[in-house]
Each structure stands twice: as structure tokens, then as C-alpha cells.
Protein backbone atom coordinates (compact mmCIF):
# COMPACT_ATOMS: atom_id res chain seq x y z
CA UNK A 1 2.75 4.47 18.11
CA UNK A 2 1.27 2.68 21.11
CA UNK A 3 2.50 0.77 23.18
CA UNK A 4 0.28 -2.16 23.07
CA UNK A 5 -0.39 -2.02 19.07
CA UNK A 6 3.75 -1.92 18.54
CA UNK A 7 3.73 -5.08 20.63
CA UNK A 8 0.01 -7.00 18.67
CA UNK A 9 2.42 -5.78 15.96
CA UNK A 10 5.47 -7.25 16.66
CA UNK A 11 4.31 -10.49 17.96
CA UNK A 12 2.09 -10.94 14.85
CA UNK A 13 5.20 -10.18 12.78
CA UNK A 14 7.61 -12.87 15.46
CA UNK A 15 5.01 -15.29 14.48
CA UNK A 16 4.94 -14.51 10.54
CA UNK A 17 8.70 -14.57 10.25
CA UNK A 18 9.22 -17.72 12.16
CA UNK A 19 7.37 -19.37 9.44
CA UNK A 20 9.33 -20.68 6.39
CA UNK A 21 9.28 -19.12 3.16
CA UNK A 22 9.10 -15.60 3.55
CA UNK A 23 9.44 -13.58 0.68
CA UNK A 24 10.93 -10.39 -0.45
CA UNK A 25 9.34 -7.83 -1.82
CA UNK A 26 12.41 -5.90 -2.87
CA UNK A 27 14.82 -3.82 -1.71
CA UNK A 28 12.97 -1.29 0.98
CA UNK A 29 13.42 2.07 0.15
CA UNK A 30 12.90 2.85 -4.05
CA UNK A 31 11.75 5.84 -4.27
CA UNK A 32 13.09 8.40 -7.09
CA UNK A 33 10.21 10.46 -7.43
CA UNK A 34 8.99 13.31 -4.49
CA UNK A 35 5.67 13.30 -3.63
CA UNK A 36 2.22 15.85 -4.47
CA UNK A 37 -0.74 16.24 -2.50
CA UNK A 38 -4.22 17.24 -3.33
CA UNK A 39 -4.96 17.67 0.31
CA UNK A 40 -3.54 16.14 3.71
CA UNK A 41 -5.66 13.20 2.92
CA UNK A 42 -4.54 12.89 -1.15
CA UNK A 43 -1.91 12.38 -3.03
CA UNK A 44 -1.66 13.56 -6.30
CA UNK A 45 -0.93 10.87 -8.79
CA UNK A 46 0.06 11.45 -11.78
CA UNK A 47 2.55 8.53 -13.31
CA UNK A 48 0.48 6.19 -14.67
CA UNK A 49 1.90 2.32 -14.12
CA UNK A 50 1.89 -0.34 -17.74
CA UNK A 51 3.13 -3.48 -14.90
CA UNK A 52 -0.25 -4.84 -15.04
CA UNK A 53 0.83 -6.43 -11.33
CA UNK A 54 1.53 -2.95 -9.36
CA UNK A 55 -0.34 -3.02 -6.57
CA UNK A 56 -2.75 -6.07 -7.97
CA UNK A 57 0.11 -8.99 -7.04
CA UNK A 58 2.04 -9.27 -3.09
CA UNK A 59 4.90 -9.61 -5.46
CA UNK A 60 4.23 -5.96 -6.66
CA UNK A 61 3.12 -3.92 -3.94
CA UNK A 62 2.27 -0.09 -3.88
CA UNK A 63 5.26 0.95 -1.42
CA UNK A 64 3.47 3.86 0.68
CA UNK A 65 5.99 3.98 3.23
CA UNK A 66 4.95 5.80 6.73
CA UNK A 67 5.25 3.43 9.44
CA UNK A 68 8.35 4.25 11.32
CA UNK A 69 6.68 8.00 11.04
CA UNK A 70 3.52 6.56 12.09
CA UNK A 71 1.99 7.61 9.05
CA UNK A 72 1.32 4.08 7.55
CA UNK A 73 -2.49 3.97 7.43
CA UNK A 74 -2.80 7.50 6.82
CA UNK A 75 -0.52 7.21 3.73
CA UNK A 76 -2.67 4.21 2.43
CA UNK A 77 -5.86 6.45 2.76
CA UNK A 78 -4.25 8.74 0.85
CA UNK A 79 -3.05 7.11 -2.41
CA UNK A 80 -6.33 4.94 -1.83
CA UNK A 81 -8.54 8.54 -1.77
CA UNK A 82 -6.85 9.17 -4.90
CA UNK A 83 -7.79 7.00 -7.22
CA UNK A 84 -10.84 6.93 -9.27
CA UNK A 85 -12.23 4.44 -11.78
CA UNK A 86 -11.26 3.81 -15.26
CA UNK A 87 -13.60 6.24 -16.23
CA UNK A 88 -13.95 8.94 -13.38
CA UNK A 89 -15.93 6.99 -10.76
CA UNK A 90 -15.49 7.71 -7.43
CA UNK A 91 -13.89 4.36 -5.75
CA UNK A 92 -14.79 3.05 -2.20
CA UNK A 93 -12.51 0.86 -0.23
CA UNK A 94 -12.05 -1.06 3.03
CA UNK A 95 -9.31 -3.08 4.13
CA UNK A 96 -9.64 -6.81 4.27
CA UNK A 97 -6.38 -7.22 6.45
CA UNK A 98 -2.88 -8.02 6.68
CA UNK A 99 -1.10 -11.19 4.81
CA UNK A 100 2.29 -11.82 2.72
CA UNK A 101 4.88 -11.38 5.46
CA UNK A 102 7.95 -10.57 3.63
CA UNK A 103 11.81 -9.32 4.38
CA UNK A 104 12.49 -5.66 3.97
CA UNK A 105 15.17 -3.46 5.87
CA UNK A 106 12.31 -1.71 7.34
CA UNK A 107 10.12 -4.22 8.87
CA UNK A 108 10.00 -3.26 12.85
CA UNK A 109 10.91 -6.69 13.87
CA UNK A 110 13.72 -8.74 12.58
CA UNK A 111 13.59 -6.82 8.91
CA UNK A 112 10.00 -8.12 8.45
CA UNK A 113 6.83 -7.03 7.22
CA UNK A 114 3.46 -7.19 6.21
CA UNK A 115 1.26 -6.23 3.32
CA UNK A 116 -1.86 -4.91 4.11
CA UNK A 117 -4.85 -6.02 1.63
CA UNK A 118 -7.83 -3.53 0.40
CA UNK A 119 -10.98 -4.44 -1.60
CA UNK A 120 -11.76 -1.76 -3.65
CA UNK A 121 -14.71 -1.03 -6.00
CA UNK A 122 -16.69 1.52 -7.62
CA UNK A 123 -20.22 1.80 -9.09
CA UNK A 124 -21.04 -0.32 -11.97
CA UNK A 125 -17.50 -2.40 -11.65
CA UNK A 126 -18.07 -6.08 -12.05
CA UNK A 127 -15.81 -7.25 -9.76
CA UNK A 128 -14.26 -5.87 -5.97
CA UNK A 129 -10.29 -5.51 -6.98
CA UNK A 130 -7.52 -6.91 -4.46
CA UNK A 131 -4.60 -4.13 -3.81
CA UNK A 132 -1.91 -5.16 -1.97
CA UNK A 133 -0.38 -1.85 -0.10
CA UNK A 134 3.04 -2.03 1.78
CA UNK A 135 3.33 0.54 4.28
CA UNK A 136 7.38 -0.05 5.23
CA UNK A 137 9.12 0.34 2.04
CA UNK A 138 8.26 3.70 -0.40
CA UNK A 139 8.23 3.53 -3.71
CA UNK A 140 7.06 5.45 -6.71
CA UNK A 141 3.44 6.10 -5.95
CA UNK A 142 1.53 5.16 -10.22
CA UNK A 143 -2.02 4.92 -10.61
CA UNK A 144 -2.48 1.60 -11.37
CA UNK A 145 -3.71 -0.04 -14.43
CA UNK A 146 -7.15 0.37 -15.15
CA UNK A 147 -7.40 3.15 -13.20
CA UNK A 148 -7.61 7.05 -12.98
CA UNK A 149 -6.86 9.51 -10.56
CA UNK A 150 -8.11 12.57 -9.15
CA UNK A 151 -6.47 16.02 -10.07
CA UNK A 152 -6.27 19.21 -8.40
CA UNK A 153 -9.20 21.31 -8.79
């Protein structure tokens, strides 16, 4: 990673942690499941979650992993590439920012880290949908609720 973003990174971080009330969003590392790809820029899901709060709550983040393999925002792309909408659509995304500092044994700077927030949408959806992606711990990667995902071809 370079030199200058590890250190925008780590002061940002310094700056979250020093505040009170950070939270926990589990344990770090949860993963039971290994992971499929479509393509080097998909994953394949195929676990569908019932939490109605994966990746829709900071409390319930999508655990991506990556970032000590500098990987983070690639692996984001790639469970956000995909997903589809509830019924096929292709979804579009972009990434709002970062928020919800929390404690995990993976954070890069005194076991802290932050959740990274995308807007995502699709034709004809009502509403632009808030999914909170953490790119330090992994977890098991479900297509959330209300979604679908893309299969190999």
C-alpha cells in the first residue's frame, strides 16, 4: 500500500479511535466457508442471508476482508459486481465513504477500523440501499436479503 494513503489511513483511524464509544463489530476473522469467483472481478455468491441486517446495519457488516493483502477495495468491487436485483437487474453502486469506526484484531492501527458505506441501486428500485462493507475482518460472503446474484455462465 502507499506510503502516504497507509498514513491518511492511519491518522484518520488515530482520530476515530480516540473518540469514545467505539464499537465492535465482532470477532475479526469468521469465515467457515472458501470462496468462488465468476471472474477476478466476481465472486460467486451463492448462500443466500434470512438476517434482514447483513450488510444493511454497521452492526452487521459484509466482512470482505483484503486489506492487509491490499485487496480491500478490490474485494468490495467484487461481492458488489455480484449482486443483482431482486429480480435480475443489473445493480450500480458508488461508495459514499467511510464511517462506524469499530475494534477488530485487524484494524491497522490500534485494532481499529472502519466500515466503508455504498449506495446501491438498480433500475426501477424505489429507493438507493445503504450497505455497510468491512474490508478488515472476512466473513461468510450471502447475498443479502432482497437480493440476487449473478451465476456462472
Amino acid at each position: 500500500m502507499n506510503k502516504i494513503v497507509v498514513l491518511v489511513m492511519s491518522l484518520l483511524i488515530f482520530g476515530c479511535a480516540s473518540q469514545k464509544g467505539i464499537k465492535s463489530s465482532g470477532v475479526g476473522d469468521t469465515r467457515t466457508k472458501p470462496i468462488d469467483f465468476i471472474d477476478n472481478n466476481m465472486y460467486l455468491l451463492v448462500d443466500k442471508s434470512v438476517d434482514i441486517t447483513y450488510g444493511f446495519k454497521e452492526s452487521n457488516p459484509i466482512k470482505v476482508g483484503g486489506v492487509h493483502e491490499s485487496n480491500g477495495p478490490l474485494n468490495e468491487r467484487r461481492f458488489l459486481n455480484a449482486l443483482l436485483g431482486p429480480n435480475g437487474e443489473n445493480v450500480q453502486y458508488y461508495r459514499s465513504g467511510s464511517c462506524c469506526h469499530f475494534k477488530t484484531p485487524n484494524g491497522l492501527f490500534e485494532n481499529t477500523g472502519l466500515l466503508d458505506l455504498y449506495r446501491v441501486y438498480w433500475t426501477g428500485s424505489k429507493d438507493t440501499l445503504n450497505i455497510y462493507i468491512n474490508i478488515y475482518d472476512k466473513g461468510d460472503l450471502l447475498i443479502p436479503v432482497g437480493f440476487t446474484a449473478r451465476t456462472r455462465n
